[in-house]
N, C-alpha and C. Protein backbone atom coordinates (compact mmCIF):
# COMPACT_ATOMS: atom_id res chain seq x y z
N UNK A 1 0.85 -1.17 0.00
CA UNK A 1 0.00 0.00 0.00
C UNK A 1 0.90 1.24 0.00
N UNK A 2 0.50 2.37 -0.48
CA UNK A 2 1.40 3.42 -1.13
C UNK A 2 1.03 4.28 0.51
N UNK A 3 1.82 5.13 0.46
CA UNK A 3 1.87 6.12 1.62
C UNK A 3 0.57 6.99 1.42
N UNK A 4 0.51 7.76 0.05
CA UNK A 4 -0.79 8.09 0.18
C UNK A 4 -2.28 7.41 0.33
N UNK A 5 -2.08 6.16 0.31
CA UNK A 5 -3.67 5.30 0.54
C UNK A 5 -3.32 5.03 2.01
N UNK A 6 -2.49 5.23 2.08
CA UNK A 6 -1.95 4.87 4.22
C UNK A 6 -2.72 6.20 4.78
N UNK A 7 -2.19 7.40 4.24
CA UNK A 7 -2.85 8.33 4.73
C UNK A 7 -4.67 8.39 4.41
N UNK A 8 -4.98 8.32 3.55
CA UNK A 8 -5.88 8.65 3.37
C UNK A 8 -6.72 6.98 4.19
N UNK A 9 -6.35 5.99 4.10
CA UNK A 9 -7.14 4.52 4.99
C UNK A 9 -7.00 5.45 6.33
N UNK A 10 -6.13 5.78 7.27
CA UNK A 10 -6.13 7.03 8.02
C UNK A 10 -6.94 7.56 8.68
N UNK A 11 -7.33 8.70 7.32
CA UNK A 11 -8.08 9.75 7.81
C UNK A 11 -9.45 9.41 7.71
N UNK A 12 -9.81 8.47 6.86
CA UNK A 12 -10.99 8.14 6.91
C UNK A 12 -11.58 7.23 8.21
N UNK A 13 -10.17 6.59 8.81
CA UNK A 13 -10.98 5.71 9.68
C UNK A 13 -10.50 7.09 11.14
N UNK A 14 -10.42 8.17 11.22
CA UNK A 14 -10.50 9.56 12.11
C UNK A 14 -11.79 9.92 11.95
N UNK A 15 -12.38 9.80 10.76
CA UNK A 15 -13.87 10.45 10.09
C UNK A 15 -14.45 9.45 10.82
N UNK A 16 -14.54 7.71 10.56
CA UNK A 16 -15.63 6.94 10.52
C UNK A 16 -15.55 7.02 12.45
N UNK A 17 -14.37 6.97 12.82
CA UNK A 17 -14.31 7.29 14.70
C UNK A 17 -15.31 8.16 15.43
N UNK A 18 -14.08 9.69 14.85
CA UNK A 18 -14.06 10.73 15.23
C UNK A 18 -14.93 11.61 14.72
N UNK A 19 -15.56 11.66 13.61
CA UNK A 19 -16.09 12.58 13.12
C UNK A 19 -15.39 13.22 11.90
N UNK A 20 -15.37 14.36 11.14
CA UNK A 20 -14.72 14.78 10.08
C UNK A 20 -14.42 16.06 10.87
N UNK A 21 -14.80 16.62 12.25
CA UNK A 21 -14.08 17.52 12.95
C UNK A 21 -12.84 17.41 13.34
N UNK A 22 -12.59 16.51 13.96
CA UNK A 22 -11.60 15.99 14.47
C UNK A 22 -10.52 15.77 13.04
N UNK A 23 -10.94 15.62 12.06
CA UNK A 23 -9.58 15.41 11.31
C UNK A 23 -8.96 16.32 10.84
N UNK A 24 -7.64 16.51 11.11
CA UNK A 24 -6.48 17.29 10.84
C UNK A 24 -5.14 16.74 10.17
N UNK A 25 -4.18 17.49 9.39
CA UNK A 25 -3.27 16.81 9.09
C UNK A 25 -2.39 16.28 10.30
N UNK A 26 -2.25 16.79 11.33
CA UNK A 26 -1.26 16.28 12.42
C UNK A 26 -2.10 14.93 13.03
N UNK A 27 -3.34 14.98 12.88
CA UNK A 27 -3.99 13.61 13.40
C UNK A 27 -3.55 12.04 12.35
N UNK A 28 -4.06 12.71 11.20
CA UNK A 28 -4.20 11.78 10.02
C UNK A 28 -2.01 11.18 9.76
N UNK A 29 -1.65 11.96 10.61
CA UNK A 29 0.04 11.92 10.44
C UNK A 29 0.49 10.88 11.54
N UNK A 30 -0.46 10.97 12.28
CA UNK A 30 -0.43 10.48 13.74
C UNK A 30 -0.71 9.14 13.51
N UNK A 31 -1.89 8.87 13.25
CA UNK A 31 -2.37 8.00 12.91
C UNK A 31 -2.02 6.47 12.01
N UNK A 32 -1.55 7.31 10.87
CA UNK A 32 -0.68 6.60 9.55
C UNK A 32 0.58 6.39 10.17
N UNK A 33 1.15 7.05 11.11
CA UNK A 33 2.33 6.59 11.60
C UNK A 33 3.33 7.17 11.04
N UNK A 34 3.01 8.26 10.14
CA UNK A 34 4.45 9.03 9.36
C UNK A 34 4.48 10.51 9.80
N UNK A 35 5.21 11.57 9.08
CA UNK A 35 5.65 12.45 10.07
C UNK A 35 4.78 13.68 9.24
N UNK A 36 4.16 14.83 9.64
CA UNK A 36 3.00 15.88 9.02
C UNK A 36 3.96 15.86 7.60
N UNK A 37 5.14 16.04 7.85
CA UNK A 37 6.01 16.39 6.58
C UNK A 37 5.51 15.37 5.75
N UNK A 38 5.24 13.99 5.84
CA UNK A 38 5.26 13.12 5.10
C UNK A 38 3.73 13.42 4.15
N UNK A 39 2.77 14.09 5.20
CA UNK A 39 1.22 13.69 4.82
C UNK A 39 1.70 14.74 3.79
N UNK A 40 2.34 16.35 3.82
CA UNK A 40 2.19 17.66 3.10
C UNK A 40 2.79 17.57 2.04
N UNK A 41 3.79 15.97 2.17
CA UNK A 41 3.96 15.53 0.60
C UNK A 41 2.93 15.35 -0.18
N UNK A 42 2.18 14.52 0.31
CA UNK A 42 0.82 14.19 -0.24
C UNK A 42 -0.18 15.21 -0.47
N UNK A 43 -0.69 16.01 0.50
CA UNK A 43 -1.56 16.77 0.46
C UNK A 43 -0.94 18.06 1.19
N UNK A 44 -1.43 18.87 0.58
CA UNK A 44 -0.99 20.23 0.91
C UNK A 44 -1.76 20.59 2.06
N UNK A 45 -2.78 20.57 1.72
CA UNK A 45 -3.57 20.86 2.91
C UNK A 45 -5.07 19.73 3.07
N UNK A 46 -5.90 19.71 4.26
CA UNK A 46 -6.86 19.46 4.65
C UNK A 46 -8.02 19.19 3.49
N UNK A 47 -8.26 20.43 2.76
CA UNK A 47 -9.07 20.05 1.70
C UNK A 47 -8.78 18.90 0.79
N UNK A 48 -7.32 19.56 0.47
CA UNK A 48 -6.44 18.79 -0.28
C UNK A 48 -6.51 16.80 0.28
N UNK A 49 -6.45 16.42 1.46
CA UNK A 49 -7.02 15.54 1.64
C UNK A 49 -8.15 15.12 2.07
N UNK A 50 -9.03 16.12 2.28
CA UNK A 50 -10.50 15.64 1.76
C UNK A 50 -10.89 15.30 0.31
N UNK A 51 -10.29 15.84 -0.60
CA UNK A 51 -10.69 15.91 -2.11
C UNK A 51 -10.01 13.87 -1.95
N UNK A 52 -8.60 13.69 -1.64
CA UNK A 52 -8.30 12.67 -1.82
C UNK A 52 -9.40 11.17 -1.14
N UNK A 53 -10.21 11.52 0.20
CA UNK A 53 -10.92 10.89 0.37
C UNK A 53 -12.41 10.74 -0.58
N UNK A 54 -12.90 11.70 -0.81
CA UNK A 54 -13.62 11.90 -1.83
C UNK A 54 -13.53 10.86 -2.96
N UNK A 55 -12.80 11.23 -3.56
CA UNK A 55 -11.97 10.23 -4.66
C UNK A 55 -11.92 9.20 -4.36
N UNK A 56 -11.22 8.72 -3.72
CA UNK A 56 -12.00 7.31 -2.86
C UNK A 56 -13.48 6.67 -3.32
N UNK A 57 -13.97 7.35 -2.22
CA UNK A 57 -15.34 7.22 -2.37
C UNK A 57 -16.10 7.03 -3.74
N UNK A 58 -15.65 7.78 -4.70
CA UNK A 58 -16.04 7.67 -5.99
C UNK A 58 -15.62 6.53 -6.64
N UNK A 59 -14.44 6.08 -6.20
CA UNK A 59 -13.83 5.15 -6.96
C UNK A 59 -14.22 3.99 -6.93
N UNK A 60 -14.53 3.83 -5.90
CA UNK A 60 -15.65 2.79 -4.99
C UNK A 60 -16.90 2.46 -5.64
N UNK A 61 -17.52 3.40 -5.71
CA UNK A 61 -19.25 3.72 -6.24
C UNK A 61 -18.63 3.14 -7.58
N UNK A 62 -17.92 3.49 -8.37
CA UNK A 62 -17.67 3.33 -10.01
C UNK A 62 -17.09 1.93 -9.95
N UNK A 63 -16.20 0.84 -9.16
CA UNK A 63 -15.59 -0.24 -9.51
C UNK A 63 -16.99 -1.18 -9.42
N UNK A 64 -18.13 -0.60 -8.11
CA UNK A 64 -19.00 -1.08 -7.65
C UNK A 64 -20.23 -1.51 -8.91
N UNK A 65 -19.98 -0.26 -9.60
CA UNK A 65 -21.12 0.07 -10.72
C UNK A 65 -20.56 -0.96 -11.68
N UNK A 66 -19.11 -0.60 -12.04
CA UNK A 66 -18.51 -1.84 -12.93
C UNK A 66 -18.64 -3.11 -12.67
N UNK A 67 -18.63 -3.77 -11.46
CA UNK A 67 -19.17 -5.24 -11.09
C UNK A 67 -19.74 -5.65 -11.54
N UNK A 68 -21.38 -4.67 -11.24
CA UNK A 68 -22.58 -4.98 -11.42
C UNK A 68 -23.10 -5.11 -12.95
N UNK A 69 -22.02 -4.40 -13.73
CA UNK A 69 -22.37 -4.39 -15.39
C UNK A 69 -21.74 -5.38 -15.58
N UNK A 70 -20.84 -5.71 -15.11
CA UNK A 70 -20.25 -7.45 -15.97
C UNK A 70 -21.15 -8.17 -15.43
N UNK A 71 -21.99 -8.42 -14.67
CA UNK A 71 -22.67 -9.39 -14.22
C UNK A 71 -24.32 -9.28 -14.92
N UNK A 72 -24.41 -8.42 -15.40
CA UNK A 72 -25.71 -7.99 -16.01
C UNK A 72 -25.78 -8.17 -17.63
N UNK A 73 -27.30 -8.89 -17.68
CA UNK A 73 -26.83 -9.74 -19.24
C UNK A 73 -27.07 -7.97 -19.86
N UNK A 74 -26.57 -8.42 -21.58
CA UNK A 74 -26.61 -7.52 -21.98
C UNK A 74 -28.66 -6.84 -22.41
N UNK A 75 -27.98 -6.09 -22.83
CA UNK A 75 -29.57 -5.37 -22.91
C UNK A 75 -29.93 -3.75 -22.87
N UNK A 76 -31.08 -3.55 -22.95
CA UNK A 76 -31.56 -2.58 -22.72
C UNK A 76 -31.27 -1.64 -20.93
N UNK A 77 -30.79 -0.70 -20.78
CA UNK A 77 -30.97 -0.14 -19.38
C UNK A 77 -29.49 -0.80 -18.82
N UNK A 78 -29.10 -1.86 -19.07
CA UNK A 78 -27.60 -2.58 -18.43
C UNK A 78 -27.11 -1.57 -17.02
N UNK A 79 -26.49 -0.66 -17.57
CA UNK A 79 -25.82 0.48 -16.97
C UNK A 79 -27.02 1.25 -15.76
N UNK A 80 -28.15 1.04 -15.84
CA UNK A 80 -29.21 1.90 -14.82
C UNK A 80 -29.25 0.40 -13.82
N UNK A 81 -29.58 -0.69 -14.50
CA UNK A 81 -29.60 -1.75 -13.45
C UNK A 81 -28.40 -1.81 -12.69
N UNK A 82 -27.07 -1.96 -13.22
CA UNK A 82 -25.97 -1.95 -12.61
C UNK A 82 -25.82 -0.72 -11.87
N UNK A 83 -26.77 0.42 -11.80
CA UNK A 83 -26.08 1.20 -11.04
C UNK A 83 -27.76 1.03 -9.25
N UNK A 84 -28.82 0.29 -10.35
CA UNK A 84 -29.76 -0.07 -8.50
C UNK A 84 -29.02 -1.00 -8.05
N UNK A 85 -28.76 -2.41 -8.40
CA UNK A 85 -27.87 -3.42 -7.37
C UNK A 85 -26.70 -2.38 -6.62
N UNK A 86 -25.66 -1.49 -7.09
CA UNK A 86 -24.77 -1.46 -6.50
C UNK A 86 -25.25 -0.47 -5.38
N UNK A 87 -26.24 0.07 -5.85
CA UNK A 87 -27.06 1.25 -4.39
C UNK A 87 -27.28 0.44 -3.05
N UNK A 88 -28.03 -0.49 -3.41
CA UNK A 88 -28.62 -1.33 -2.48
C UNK A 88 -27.42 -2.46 -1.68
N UNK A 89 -26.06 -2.45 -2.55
CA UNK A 89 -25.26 -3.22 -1.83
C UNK A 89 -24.53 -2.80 -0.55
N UNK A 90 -24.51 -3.82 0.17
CA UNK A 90 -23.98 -3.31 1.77
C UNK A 90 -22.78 -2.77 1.81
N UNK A 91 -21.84 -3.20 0.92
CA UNK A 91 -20.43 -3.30 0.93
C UNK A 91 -19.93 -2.09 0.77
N UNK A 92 -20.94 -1.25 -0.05
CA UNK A 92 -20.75 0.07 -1.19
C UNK A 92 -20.40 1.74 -0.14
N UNK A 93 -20.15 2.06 -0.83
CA UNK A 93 -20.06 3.59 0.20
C UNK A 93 -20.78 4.12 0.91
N UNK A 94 -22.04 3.52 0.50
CA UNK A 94 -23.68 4.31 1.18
C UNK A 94 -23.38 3.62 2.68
N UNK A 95 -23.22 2.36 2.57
CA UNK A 95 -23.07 2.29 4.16
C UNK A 95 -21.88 2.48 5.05
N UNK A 96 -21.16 3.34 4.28
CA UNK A 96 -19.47 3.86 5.37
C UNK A 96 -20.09 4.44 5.87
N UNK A 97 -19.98 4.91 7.23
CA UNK A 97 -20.53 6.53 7.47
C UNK A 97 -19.29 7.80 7.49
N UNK A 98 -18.37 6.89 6.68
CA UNK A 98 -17.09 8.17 6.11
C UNK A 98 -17.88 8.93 4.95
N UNK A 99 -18.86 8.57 4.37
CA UNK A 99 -19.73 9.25 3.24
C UNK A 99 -20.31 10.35 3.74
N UNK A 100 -20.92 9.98 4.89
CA UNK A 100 -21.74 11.51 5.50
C UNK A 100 -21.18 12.16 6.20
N UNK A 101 -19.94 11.93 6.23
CA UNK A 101 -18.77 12.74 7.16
C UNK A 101 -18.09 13.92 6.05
N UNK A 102 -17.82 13.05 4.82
CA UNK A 102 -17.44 13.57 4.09
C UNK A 102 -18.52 14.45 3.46
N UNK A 103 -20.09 14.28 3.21
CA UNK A 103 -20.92 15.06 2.33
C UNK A 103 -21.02 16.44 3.31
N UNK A 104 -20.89 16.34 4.51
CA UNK A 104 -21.20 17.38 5.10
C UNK A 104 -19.57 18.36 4.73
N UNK A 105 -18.72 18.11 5.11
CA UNK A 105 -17.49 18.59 4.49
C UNK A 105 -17.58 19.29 3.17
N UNK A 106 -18.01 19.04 2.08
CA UNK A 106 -18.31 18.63 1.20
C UNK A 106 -19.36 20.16 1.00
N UNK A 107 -20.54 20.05 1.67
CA UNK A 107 -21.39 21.12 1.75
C UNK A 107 -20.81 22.77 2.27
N UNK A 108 -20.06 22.59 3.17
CA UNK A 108 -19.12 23.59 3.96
C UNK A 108 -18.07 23.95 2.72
N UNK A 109 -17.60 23.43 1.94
CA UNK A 109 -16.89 23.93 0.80
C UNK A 109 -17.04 23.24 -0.86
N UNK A 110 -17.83 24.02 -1.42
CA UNK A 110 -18.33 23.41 -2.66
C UNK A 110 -17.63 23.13 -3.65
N UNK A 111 -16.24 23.58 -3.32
CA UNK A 111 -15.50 23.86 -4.54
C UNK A 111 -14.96 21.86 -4.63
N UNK A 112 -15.38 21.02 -3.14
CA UNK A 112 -15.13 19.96 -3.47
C UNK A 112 -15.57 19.04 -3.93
N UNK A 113 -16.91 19.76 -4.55
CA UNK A 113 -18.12 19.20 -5.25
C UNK A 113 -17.33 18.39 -6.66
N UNK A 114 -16.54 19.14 -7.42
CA UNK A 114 -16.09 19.17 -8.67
C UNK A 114 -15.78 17.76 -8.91
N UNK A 115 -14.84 17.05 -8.38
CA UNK A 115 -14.79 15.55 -8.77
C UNK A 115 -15.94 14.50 -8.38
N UNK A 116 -16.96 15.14 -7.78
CA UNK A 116 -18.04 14.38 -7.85
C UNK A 116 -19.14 14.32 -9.27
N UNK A 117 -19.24 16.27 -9.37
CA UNK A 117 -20.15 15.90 -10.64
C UNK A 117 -19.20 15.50 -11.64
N UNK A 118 -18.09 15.45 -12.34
CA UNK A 118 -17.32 14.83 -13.25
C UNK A 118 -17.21 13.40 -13.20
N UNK A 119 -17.35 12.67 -12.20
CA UNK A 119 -17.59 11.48 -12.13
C UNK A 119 -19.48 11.40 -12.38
N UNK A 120 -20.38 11.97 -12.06
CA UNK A 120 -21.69 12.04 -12.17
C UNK A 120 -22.15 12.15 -13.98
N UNK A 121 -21.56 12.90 -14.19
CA UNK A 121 -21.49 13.37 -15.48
C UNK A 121 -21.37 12.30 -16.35
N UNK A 122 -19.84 11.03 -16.35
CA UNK A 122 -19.62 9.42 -16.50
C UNK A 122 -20.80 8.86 -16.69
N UNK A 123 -21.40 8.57 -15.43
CA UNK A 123 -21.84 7.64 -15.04
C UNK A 123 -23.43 8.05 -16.23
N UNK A 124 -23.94 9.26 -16.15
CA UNK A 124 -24.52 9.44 -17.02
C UNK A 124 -24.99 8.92 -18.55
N UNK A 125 -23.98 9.60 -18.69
CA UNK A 125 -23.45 9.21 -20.13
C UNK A 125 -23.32 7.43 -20.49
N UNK A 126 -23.01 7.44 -19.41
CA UNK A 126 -23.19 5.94 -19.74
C UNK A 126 -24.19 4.89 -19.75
N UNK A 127 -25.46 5.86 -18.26
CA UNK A 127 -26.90 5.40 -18.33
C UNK A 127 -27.48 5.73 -19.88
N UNK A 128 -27.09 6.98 -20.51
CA UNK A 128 -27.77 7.12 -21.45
C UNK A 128 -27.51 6.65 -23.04
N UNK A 129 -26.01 6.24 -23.00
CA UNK A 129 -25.77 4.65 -23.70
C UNK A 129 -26.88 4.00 -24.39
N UNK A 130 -27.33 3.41 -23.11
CA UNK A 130 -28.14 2.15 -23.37
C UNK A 130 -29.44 2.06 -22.85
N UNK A 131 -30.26 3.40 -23.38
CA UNK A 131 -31.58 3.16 -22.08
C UNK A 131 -32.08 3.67 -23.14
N UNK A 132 -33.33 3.07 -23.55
CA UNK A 132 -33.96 3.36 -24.88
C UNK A 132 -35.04 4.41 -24.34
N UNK A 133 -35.83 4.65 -23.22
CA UNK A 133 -36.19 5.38 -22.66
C UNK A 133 -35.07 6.19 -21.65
N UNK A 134 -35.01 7.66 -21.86
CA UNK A 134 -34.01 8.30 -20.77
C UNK A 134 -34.93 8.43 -19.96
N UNK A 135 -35.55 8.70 -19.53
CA UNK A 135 -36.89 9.48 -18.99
C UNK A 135 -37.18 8.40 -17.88
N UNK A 136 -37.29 7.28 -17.99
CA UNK A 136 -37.62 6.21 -16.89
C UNK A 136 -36.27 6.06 -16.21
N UNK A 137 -34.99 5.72 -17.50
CA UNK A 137 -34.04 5.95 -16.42
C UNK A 137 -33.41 6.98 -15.74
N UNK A 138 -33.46 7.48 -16.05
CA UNK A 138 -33.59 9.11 -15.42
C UNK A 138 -34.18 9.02 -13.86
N UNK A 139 -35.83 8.63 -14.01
CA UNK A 139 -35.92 8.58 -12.37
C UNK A 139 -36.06 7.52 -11.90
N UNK A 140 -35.53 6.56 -12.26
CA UNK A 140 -34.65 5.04 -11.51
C UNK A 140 -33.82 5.66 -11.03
N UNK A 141 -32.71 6.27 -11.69
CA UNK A 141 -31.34 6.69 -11.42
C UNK A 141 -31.60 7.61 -10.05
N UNK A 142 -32.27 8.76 -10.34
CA UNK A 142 -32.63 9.75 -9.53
C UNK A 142 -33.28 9.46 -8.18
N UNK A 143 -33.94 7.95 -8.29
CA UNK A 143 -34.80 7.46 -6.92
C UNK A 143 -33.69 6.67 -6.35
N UNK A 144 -32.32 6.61 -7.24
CA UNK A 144 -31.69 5.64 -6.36
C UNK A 144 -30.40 6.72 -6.08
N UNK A 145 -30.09 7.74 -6.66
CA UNK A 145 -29.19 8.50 -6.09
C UNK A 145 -30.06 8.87 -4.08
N UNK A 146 -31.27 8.86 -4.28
CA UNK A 146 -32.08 9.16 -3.18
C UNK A 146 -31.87 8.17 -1.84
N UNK A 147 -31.67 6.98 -2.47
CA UNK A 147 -31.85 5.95 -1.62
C UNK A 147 -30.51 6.11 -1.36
N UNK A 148 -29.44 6.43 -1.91
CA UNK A 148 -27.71 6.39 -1.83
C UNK A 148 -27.76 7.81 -0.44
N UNK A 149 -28.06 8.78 -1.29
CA UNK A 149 -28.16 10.06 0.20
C UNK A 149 -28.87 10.07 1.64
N UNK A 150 -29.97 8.94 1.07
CA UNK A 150 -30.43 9.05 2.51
C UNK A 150 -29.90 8.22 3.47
N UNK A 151 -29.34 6.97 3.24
CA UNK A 151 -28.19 6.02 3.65
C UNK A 151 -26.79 6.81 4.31
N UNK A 152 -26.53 7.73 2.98
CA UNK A 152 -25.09 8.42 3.69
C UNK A 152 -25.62 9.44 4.85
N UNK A 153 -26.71 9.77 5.62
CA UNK A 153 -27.64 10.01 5.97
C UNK A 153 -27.73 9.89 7.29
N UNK A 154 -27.76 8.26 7.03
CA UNK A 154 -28.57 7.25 8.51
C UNK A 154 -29.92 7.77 8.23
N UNK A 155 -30.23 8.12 7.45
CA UNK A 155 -31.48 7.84 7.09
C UNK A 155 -32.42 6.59 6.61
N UNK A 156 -33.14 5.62 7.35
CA UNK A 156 -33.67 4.08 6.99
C UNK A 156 -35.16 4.44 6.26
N UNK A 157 -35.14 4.31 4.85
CA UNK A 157 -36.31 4.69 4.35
C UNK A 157 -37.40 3.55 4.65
N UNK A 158 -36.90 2.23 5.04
CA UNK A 158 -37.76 0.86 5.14
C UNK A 158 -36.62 0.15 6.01
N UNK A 159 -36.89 -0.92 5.96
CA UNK A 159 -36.56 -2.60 6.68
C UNK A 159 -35.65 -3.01 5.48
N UNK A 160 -35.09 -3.55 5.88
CA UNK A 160 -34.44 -4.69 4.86
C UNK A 160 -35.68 -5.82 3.82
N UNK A 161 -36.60 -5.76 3.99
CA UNK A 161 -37.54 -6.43 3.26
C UNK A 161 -37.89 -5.37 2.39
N UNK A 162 -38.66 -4.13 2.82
CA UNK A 162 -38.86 -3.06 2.15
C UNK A 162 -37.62 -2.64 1.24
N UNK A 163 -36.60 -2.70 1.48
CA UNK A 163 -35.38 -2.01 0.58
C UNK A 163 -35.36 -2.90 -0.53
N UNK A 164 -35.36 -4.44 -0.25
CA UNK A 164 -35.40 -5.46 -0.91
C UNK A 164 -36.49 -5.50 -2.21
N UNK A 165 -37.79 -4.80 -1.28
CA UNK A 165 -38.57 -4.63 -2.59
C UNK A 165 -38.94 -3.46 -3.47
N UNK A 166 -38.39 -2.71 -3.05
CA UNK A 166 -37.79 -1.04 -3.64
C UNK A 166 -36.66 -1.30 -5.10
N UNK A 167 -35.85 -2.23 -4.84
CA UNK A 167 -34.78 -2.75 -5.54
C UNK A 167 -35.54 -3.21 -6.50
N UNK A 168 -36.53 -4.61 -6.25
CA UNK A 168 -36.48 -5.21 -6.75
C UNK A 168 -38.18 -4.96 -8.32
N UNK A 169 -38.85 -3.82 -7.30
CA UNK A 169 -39.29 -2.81 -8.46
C UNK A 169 -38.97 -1.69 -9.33
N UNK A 170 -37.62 -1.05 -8.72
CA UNK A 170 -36.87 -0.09 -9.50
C UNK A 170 -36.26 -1.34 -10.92
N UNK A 171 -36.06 -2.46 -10.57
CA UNK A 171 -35.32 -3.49 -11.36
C UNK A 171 -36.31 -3.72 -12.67
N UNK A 172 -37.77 -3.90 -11.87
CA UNK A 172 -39.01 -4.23 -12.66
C UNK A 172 -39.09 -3.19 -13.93
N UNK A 173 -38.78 -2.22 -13.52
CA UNK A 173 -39.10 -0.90 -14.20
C UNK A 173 -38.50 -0.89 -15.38
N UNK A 174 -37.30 -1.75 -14.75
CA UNK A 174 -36.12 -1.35 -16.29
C UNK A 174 -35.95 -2.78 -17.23
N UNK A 175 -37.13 -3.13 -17.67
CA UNK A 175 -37.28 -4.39 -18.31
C UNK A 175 -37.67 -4.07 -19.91
């Protein structure tokens, strides 16, 4: 593992602890076990490794989304289905609660918005690929970016049966 994924495994597990108050470069230095000098190689500053956790997070959501399309026969919508399974999966970012540590961060300075919609923007483009209707996938997509925020959230819109069948009619939809 590279020094910068040391730092940043780190700071995120300061966020998933501590909160995203608590994180600082002298913590996240502390933590990783190397010296502030080492982190300011990496990141200049605080934002600077928030943007890097961020990124993360995205990278995550997108290998997640990629899974789910190799596993999905081909077809119509491919890319909107692959992106409800990976909402609903446990494993995925929605249930870190480094996500809502980070969205609130995130809200407090917008300018760290930018590698999110550029990755949003992707993922798009790629729902709209293959969706012979945009318009349905459009608010599949949109009901499941919902179900993704309210998760990063702690927000429980249902039960695990209910989520189960939320999934499994957003799925219906895209037939």
């Amino acid at each position: 593992m590279s020094t910068r994924e040391k730092i940043i495994d780190s700071a995120m597990a300061i966020v998933r602890d501590q909160g995203v108050a608590k994180l600082t470069l002298d913590e996240a230095a502390k933590v990783a076990g190397i010296s502030k000098g080492g982190v300011l190689y990496h990141f200049k500053s605080k934002d600077d490794l928030i943007r890097g956790m961020v990124q993360r997070l995205i990278d995550q959501c997108d290998q997640l989304n990629h899974e789910y399309y190799e596993r999905e026969v081909d077809g119509p919508y491919r890319w909107a289905r692959a992106h409800v399974h990976a909402t609903f999966d446990a494993s995925g970012p929605a249930f870190d609660p480094v996500g809502g540590a980070l969205l609130a961060a995130v809200t407090v300075n917008p300018d760290l918005v930018a590698p999110i919609q550029v990755m949003y923007d992707r993922w798009m483009e790629r729902i709209k690929s293959d969706s012979p209707d945009l318009e349905r996938a459009g608010l599949i997509c949109t009901a499941m970016d919902g179900v993704f925020f309210q998760r990063l959230m702690g927000i429980n819109i249902s039960n695990a049966e209910g989520a189960e069948r939320l999934k499994r009619h957003a799925l219906d939809l895209l037939q």
